[in-house]
C-alpha atoms as a PDB file:
ATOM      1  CA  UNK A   1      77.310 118.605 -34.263  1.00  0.00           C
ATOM      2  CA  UNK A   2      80.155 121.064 -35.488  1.00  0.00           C
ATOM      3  CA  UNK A   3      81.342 121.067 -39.116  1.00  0.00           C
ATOM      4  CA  UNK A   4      84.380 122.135 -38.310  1.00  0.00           C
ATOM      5  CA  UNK A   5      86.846 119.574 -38.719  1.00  0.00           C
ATOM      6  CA  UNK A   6      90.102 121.514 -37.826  1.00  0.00           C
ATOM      7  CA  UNK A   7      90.760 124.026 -35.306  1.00  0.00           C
ATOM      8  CA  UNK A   8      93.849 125.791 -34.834  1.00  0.00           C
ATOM      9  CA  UNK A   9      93.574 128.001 -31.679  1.00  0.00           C
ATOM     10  CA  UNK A  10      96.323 131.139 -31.511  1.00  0.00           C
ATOM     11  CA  UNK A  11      99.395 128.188 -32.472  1.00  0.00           C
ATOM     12  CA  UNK A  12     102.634 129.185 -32.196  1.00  0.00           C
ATOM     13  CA  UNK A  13     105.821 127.380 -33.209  1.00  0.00           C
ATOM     14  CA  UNK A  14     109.540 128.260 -31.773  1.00  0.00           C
ATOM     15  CA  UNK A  15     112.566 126.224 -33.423  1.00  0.00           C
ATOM     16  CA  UNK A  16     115.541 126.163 -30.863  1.00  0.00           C
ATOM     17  CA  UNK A  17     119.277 125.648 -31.591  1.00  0.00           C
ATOM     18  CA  UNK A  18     122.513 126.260 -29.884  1.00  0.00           C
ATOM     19  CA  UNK A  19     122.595 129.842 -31.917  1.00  0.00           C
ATOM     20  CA  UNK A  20     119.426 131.310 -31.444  1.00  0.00           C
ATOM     21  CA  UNK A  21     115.258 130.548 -31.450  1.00  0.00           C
ATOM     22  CA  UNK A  22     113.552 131.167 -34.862  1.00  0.00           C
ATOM     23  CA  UNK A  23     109.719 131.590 -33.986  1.00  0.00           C
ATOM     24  CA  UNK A  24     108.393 129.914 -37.294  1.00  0.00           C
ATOM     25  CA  UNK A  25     104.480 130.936 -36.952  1.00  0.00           C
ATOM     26  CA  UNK A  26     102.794 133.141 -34.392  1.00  0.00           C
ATOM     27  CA  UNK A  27      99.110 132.931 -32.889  1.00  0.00           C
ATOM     28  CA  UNK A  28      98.159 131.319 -35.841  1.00  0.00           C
ATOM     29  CA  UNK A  29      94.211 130.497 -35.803  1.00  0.00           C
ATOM     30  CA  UNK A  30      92.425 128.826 -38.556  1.00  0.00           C
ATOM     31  CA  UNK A  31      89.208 126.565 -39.134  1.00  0.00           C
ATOM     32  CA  UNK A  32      88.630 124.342 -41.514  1.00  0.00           C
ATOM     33  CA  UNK A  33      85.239 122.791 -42.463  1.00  0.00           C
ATOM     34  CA  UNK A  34      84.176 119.082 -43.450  1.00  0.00           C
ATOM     35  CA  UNK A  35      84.157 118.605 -47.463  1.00  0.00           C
ATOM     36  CA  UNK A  36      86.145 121.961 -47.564  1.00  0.00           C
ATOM     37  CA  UNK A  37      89.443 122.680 -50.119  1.00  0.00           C
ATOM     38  CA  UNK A  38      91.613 125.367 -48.077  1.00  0.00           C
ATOM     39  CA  UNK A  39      94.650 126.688 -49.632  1.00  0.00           C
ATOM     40  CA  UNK A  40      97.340 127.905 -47.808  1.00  0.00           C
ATOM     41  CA  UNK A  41     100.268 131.170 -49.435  1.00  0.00           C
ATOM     42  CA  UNK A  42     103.083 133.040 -48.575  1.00  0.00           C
ATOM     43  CA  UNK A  43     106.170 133.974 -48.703  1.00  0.00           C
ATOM     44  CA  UNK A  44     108.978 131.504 -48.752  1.00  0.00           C
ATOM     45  CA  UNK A  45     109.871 130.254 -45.101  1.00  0.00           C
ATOM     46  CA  UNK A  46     106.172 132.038 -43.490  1.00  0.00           C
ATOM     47  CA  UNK A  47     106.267 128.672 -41.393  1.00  0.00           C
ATOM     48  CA  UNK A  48     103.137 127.333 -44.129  1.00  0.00           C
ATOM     49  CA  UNK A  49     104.817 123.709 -43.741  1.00  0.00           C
ATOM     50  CA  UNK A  50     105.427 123.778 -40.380  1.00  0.00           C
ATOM     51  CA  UNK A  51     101.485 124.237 -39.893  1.00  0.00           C
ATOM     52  CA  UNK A  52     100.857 121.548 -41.909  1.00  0.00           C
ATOM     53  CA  UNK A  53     103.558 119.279 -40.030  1.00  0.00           C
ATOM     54  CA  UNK A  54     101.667 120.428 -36.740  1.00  0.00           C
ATOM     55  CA  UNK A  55      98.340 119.288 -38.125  1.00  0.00           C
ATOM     56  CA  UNK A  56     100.361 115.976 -39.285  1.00  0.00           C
ATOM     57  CA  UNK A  57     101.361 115.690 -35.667  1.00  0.00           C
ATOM     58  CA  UNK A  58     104.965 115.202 -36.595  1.00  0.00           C
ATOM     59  CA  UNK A  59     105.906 118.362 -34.224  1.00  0.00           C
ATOM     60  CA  UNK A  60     103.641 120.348 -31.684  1.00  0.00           C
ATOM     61  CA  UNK A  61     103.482 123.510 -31.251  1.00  0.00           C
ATOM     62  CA  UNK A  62     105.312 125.545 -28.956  1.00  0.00           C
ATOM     63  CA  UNK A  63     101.731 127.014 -27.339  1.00  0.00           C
ATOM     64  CA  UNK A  64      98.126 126.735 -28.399  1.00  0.00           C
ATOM     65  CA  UNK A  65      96.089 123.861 -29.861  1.00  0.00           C
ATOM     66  CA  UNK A  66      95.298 122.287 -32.798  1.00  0.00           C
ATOM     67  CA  UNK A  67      92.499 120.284 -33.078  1.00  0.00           C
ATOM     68  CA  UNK A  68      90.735 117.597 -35.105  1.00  0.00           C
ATOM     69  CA  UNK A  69      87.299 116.262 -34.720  1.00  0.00           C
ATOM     70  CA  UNK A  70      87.790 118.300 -31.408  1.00  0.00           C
ATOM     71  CA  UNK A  71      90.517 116.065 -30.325  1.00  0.00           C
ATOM     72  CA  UNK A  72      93.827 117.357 -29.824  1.00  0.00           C
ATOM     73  CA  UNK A  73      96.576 116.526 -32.179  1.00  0.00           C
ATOM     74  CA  UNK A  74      99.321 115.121 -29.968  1.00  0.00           C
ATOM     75  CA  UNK A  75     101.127 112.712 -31.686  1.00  0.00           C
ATOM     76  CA  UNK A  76     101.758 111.521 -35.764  1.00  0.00           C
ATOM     77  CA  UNK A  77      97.884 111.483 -36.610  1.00  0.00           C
ATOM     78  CA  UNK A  78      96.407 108.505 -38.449  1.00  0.00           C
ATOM     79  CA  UNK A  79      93.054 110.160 -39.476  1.00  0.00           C
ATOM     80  CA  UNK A  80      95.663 112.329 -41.694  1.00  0.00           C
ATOM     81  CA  UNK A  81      96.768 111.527 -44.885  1.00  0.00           C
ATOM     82  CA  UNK A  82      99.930 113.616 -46.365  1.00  0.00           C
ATOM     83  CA  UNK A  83     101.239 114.562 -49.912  1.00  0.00           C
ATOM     84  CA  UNK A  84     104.589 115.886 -50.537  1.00  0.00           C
ATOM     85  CA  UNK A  85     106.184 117.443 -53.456  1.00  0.00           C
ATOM     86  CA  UNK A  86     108.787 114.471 -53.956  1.00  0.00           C
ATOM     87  CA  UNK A  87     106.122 112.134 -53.737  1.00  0.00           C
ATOM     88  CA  UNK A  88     107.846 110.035 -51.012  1.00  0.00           C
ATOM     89  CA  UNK A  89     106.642 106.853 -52.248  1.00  0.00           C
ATOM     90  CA  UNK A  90     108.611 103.303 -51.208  1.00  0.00           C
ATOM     91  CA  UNK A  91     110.883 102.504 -54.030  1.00  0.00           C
ATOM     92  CA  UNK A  92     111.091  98.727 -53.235  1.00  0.00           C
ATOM     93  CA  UNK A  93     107.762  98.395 -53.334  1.00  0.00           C
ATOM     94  CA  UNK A  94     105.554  98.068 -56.381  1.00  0.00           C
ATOM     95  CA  UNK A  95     102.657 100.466 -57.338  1.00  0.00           C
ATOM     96  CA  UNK A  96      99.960  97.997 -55.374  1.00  0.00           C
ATOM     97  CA  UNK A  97     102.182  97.409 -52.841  1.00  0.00           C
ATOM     98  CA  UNK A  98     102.657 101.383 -52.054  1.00  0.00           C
ATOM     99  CA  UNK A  99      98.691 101.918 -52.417  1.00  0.00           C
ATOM    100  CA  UNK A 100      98.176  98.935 -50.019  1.00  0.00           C
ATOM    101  CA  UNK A 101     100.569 100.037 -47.537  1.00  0.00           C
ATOM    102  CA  UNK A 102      98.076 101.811 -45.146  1.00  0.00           C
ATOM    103  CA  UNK A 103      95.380  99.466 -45.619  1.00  0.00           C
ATOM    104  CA  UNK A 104      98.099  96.867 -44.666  1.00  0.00           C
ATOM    105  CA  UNK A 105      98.921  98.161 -41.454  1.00  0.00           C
ATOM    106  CA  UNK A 106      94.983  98.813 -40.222  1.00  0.00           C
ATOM    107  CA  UNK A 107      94.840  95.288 -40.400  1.00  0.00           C
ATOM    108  CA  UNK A 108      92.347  95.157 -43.804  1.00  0.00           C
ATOM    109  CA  UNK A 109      92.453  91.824 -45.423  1.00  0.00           C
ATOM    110  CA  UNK A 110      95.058  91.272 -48.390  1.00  0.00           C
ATOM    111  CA  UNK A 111      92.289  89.743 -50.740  1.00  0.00           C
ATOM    112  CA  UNK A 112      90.057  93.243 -50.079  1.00  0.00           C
ATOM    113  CA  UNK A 113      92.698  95.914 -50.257  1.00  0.00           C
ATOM    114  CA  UNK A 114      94.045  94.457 -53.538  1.00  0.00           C
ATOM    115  CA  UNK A 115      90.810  94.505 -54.987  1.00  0.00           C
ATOM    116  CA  UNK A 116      90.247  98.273 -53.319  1.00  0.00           C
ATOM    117  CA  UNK A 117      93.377  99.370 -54.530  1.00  0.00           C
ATOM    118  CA  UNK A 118      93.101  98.041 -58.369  1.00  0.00           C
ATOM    119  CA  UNK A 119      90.090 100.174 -58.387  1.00  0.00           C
ATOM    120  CA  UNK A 120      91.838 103.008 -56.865  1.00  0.00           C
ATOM    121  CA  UNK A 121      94.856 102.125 -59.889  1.00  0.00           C
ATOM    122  CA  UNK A 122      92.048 102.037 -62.688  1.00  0.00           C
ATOM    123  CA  UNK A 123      90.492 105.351 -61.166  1.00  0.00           C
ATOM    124  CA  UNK A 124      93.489 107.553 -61.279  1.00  0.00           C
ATOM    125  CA  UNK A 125      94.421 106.145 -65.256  1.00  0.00           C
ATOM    126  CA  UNK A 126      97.202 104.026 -63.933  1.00  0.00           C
ATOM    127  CA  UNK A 127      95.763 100.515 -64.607  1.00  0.00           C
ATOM    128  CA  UNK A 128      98.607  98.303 -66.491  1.00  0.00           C
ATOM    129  CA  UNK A 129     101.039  99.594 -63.855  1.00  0.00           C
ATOM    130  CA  UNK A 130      99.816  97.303 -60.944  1.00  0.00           C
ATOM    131  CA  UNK A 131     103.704  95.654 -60.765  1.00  0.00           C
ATOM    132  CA  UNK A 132     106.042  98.713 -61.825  1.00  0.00           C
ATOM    133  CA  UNK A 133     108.352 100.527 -59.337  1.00  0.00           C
ATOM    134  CA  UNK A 134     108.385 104.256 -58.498  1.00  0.00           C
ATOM    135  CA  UNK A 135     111.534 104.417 -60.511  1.00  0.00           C
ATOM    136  CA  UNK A 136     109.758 103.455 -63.798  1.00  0.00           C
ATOM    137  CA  UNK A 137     107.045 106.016 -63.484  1.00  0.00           C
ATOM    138  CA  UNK A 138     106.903 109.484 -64.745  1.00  0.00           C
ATOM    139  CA  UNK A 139     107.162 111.994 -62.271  1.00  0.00           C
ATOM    140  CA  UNK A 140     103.265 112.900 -62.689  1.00  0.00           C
ATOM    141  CA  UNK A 141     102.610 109.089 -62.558  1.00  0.00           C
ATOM    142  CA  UNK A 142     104.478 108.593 -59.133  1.00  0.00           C
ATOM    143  CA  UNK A 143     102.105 111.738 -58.081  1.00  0.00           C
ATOM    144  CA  UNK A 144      99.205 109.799 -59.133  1.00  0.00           C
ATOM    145  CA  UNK A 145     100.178 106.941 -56.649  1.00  0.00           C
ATOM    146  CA  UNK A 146     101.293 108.892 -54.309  1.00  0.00           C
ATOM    147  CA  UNK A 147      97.840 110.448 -54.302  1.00  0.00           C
ATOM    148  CA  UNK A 148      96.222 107.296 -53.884  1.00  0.00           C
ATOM    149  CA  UNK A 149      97.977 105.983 -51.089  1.00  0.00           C
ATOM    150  CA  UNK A 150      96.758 108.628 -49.049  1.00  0.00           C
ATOM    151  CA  UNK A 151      93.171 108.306 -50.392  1.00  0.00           C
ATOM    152  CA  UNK A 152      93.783 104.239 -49.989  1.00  0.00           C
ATOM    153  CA  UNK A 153      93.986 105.288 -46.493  1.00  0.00           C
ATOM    154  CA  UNK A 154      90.607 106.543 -46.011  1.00  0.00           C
ATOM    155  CA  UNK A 155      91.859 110.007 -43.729  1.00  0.00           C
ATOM    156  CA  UNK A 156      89.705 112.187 -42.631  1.00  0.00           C
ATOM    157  CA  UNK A 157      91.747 115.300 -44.158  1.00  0.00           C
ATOM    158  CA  UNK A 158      94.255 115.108 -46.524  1.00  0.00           C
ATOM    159  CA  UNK A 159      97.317 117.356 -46.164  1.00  0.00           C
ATOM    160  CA  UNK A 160      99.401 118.451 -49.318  1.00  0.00           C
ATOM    161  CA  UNK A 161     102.369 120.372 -49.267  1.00  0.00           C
ATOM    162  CA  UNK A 162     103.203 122.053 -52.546  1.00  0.00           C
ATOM    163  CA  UNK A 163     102.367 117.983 -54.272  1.00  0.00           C
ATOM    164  CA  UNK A 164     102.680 119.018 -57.661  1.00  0.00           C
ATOM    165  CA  UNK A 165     105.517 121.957 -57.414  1.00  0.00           C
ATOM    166  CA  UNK A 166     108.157 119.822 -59.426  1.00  0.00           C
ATOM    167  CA  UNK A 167     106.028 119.026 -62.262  1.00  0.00           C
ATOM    168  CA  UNK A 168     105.686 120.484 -65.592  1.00  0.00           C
ATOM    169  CA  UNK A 169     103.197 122.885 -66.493  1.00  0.00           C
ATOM    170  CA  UNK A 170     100.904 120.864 -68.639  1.00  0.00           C
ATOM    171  CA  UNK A 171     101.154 117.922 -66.184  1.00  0.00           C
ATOM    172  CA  UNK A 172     100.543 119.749 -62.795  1.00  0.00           C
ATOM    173  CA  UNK A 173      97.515 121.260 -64.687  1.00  0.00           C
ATOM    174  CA  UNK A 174      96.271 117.787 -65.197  1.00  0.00           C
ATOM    175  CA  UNK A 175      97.224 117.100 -61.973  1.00  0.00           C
ATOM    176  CA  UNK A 176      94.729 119.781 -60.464  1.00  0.00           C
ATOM    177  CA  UNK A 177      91.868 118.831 -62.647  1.00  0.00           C
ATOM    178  CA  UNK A 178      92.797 114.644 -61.380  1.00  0.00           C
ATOM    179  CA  UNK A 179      92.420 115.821 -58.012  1.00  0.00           C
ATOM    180  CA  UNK A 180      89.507 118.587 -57.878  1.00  0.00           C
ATOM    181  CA  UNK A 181      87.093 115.325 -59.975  1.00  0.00           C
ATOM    182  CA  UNK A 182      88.277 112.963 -57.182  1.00  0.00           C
ATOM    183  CA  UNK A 183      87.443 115.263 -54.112  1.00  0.00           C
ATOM    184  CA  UNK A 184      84.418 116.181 -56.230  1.00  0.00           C
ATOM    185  CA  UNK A 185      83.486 112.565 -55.696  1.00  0.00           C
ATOM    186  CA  UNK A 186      84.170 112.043 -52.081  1.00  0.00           C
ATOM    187  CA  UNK A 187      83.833 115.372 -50.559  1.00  0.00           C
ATOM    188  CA  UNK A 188      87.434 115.032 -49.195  1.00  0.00           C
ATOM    189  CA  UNK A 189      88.675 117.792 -46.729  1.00  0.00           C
ATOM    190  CA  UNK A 190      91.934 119.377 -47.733  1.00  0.00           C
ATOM    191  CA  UNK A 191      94.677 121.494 -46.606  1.00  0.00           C
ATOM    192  CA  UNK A 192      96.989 122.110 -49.785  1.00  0.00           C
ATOM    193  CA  UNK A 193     100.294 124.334 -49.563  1.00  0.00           C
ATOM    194  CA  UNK A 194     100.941 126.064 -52.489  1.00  0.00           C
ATOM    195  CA  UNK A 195     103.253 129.015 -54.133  1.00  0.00           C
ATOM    196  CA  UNK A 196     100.731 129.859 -56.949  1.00  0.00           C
ATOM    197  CA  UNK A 197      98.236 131.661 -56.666  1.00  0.00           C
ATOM    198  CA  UNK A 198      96.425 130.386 -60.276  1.00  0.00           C
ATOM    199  CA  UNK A 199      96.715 126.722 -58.223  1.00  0.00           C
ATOM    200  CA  UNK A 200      95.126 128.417 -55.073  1.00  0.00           C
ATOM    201  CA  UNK A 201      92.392 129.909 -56.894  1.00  0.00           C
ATOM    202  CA  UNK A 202      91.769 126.516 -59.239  1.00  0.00           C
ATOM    203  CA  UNK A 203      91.453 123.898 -55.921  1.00  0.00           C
ATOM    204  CA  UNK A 204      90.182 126.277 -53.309  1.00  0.00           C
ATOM    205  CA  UNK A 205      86.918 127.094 -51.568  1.00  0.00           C
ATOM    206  CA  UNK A 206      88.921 129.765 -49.511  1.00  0.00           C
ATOM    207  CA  UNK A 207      92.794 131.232 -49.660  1.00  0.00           C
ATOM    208  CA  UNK A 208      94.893 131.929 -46.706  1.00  0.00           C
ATOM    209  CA  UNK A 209      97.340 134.491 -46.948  1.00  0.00           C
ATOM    210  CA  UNK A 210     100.295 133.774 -44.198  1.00  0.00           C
ATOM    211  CA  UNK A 211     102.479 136.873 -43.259  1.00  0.00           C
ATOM    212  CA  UNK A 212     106.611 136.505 -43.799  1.00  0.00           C
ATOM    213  CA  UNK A 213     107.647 135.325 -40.774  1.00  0.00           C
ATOM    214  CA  UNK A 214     106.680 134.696 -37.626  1.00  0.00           C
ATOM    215  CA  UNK A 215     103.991 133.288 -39.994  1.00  0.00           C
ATOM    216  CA  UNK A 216     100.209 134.527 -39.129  1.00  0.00           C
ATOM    217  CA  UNK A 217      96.774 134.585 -41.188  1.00  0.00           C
ATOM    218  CA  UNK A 218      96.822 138.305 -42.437  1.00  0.00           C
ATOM    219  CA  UNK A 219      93.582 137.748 -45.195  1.00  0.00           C
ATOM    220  CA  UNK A 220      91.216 135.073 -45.853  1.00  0.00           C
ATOM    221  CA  UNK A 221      89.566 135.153 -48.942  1.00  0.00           C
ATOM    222  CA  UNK A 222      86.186 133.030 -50.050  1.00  0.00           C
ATOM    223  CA  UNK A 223      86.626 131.735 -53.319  1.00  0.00           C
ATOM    224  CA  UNK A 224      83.177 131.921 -54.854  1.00  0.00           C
ATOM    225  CA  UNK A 225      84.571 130.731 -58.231  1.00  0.00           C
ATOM    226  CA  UNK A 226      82.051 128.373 -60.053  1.00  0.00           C
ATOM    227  CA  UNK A 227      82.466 125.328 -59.946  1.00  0.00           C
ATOM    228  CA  UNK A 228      83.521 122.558 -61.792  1.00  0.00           C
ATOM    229  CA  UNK A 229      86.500 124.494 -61.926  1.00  0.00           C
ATOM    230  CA  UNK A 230      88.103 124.733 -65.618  1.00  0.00           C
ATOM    231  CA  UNK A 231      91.069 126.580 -67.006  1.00  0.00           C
ATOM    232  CA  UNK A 232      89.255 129.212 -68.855  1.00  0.00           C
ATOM    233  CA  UNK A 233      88.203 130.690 -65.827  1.00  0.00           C
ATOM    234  CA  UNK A 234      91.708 132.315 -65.802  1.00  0.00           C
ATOM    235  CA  UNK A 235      90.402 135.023 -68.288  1.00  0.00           C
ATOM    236  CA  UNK A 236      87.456 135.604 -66.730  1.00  0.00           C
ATOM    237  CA  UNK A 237      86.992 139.148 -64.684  1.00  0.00           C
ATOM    238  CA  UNK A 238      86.260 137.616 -61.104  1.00  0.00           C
ATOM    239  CA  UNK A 239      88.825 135.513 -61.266  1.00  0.00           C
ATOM    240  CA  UNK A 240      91.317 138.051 -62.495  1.00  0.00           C
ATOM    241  CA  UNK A 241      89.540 140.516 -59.540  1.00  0.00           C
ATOM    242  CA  UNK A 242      90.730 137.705 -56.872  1.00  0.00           C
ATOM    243  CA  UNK A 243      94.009 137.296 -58.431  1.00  0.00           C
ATOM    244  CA  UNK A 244      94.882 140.628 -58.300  1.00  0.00           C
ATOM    245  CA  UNK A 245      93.788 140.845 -54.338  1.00  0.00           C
ATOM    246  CA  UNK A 246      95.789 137.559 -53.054  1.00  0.00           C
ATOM    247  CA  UNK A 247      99.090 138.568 -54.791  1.00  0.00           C
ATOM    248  CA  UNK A 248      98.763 142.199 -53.413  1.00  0.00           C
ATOM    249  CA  UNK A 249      98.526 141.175 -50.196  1.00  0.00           C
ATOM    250  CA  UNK A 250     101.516 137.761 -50.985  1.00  0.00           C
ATOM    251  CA  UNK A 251     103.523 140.499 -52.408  1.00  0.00           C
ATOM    252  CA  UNK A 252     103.881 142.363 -49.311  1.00  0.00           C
ATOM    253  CA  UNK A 253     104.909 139.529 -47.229  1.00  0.00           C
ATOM    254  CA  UNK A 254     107.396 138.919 -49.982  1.00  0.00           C
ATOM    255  CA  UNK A 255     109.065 142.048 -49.922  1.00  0.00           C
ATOM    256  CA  UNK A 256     109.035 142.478 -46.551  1.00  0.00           C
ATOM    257  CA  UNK A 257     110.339 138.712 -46.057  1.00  0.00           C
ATOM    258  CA  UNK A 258     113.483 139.669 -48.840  1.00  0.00           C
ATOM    259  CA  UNK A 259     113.618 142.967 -46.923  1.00  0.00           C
ATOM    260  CA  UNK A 260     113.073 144.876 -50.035  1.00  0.00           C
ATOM    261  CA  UNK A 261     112.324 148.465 -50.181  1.00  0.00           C
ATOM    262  CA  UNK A 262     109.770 149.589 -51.959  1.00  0.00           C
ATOM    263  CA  UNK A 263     109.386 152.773 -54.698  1.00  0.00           C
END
């Protein structure tokens, strides 16, 4: 059997309006493994969301495939979990009551997905906060649920889209270190969108580079970081090497996406 749990086979994506067609990403191919932490940069507006969205199955592409388990994605997938950078969570509903949400609507008992969910709450350093609402949270604590909900869910891959961009500096870092120990625990498969390259580098087993729009993959790179991943492995020499690379290559698509000249 095939490790690969994602397949995206030469995917494009055209938006149409009544003034003109903006082709978003263009024969776009990318694998992703079982267990594996992909990272996904580029310039602003390289069509990196709408890929995700496409794997989500909230919009299909325009031509080519995307697969999962070797099933294509057709419609909203429900072996996906998502992440987004303004946490989406209910604000009517309690912490539990978010976390449960998915468990809810597969039909799992109340009595067990309370009881999965207060370990889920006691996991991510949230326990005390069963009852509160979104809106009494800190921004990193409504992360934190957010978080769980999808891993609540029990997806086969979990999607994030830039899920820590509008924290602080000290608590996305935390943020990163939460996640990498609980995908270090469950061998999780994720797809994380991100504008920094130190996050890329921190999560990742590999880094895609997407050109500016029409978005393609111009440069994979294996990150053979060691692993656990820590913070002082921003002074070391390899990981200052890989830096260098990936923003060489982002850089260009940057430019060339604010139609800068260069020299």
């Amino acid at each position: 059997m095939s490790d690969i749990l994602i397949r995206a086979d030469n995917v494009s994506k055209v938006f149409h309006s009544h003034k003109e067609d903006v082709e978003a990403i263009h024969d776009f191919s990318l694998t992703v493994k079982k267990g594996e932490i992909v990272c996904i940069v580029g310039a602003s507006g390289c069509g990196k969301s709408t890929f995700l969205n496409m794997v989500a199955g909230f919009i299909q592409p325009s031509s080519g495939r995307i697969l999962l388990e070797g099933q294509e994605i057709t419609k909203v997938e429900p072996r996906c979990g998502m992440i987004f950078q303004n946490y989406a969570l209910f604000p009517w509903m309690t912490v539990i009551e978010n976390i449960t949400f998915g468990p809810r609507l597969k039909g799992v008992q109340k009595k067990v997905r309370h009881e999965q969910a207060k370990q889920w709450i006691k996991r991510v350093g949230l326990k005390g906060f069963d009852y509160s609402y979104p809106g009494e949270l800190s921004g990193g604590m409504q992360q934190r649920v957010a978080l769980t909900r999808a891993l609540a869910n029990e997806p086969d891959v979990l999607l994030c889209d830039e899920p820590f961009g509008a924290l602080d500096a000290m608590t996305r870092q935390a943020m990163q270190q939460e996640l990498l120990r609980l995908m270090y625990k469950s061998n999780q498969t994720i797809l994380f969108i991100t504008h920094s390259i130190d996050e890329a580098l921190i999560l990742s087993d590999r880094v895609v580079i997407m050109s500016a729009r029409p978005g393609r993959v111009k440069a994979v790179f294996e990150n053979d970081l060691p692993r656990p991943r820590k913070l002082e492995l921003q002074l070391t020499d390899r990981y200052l090497e890989l830096k260098r690379k990936v923003w060489s290559l982002v850089e260009e698509e940057v430019v060339s996406a604010l139609g800068i000249r260069k020299g």
